[in-house]
C-alpha atoms as a PDB file:
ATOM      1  CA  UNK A   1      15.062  13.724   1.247  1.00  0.00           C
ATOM      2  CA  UNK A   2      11.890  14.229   3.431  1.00  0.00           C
ATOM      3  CA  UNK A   3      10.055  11.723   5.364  1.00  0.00           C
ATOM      4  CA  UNK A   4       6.841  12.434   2.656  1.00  0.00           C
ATOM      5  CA  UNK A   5       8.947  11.969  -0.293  1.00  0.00           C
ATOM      6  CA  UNK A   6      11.081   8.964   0.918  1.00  0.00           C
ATOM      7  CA  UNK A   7       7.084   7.756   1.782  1.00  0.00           C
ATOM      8  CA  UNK A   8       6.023   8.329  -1.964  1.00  0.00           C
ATOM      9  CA  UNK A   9       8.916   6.799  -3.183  1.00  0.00           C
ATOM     10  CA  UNK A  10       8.547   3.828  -1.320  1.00  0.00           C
ATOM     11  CA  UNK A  11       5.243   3.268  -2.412  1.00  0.00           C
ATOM     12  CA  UNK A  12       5.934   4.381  -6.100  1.00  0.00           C
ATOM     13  CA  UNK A  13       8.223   1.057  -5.629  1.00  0.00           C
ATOM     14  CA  UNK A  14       6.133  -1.333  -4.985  1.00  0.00           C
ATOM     15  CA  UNK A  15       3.882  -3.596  -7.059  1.00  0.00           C
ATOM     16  CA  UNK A  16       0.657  -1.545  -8.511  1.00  0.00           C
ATOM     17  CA  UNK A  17      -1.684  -2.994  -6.268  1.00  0.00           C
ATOM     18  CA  UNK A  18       0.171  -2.858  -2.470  1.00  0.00           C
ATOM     19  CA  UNK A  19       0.902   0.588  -3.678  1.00  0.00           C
ATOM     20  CA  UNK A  20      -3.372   1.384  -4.691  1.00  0.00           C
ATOM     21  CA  UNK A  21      -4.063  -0.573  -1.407  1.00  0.00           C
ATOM     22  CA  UNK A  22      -1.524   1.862   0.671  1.00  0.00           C
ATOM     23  CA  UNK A  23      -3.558   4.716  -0.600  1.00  0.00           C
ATOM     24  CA  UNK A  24      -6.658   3.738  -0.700  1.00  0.00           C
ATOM     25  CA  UNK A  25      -6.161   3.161   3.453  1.00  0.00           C
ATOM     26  CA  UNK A  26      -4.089   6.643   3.656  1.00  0.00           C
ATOM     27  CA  UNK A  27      -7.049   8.230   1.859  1.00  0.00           C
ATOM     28  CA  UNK A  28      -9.239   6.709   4.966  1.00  0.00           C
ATOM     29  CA  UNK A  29     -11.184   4.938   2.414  1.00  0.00           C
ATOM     30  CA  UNK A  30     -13.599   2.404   4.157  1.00  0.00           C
ATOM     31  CA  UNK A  31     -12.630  -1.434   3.408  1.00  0.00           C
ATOM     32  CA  UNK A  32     -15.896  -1.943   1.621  1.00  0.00           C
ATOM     33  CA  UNK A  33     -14.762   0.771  -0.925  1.00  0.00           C
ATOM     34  CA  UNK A  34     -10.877  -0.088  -1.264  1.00  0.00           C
ATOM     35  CA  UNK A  35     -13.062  -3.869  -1.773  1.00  0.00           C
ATOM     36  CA  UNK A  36     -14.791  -2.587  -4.437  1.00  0.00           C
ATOM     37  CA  UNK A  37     -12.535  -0.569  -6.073  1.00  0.00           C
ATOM     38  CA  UNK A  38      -9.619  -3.248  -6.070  1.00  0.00           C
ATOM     39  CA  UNK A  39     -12.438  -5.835  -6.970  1.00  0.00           C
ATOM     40  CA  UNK A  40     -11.365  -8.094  -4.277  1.00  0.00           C
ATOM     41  CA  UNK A  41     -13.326  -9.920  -1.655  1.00  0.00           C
ATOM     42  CA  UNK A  42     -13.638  -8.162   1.942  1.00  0.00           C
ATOM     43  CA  UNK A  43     -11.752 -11.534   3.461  1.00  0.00           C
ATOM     44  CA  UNK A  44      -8.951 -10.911   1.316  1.00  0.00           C
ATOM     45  CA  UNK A  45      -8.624  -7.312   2.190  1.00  0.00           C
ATOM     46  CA  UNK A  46      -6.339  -7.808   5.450  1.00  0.00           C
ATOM     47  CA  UNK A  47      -3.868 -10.305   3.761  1.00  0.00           C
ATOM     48  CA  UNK A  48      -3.303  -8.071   0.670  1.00  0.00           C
ATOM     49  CA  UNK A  49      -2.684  -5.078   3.282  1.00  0.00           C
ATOM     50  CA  UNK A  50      -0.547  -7.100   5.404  1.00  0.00           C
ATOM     51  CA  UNK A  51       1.710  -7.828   2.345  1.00  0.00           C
ATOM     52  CA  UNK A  52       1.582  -4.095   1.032  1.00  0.00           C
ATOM     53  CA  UNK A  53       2.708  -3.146   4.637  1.00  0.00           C
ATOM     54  CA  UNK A  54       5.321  -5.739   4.823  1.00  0.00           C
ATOM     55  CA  UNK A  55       6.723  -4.378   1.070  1.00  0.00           C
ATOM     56  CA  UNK A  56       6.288  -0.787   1.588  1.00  0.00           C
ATOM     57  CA  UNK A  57       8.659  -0.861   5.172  1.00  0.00           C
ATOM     58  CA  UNK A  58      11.172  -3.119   3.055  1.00  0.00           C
ATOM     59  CA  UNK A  59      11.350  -0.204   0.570  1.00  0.00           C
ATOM     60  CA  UNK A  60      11.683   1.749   3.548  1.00  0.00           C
ATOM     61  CA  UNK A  61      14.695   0.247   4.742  1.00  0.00           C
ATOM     62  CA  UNK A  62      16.317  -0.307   1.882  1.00  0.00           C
ATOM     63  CA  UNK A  63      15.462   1.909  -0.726  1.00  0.00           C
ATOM     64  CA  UNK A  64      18.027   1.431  -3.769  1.00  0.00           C
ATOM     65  CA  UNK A  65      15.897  -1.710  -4.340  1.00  0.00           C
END
């Protein structure tokens, strides 16, 4: 498997919102948009990519789960 399809798979594991966070930030979306569009406040933004991150290498490592 490829390093882009292992990447999509990861993220197609994940939680619908770390995964729409992912992305948003791969599409170089500007925080005020991925904001918007995920209807969150701007001072949540970080913590909610943080744990998105976090989930998306875990996937990475281990990805029968």
């Amino acid at each position: 498997m490829s390093a882009a399809s292992e990447y999509e798979a990861a993220l197609r594991s994940l939680p619908e919102a770390h995964s729409l966070v992912l992305r948003l930030k791969d599409a170089d979306e500007t925080d005020e948009a991925i904001c918007t569009h995920m209807n969150i406040e701007p001072e949540s933004l970080p913590t909610l990519l943080d744990v998105a991150r976090r989930k998306l290498e875990a996937a990475l490592r281990n990805p029968a789960l």
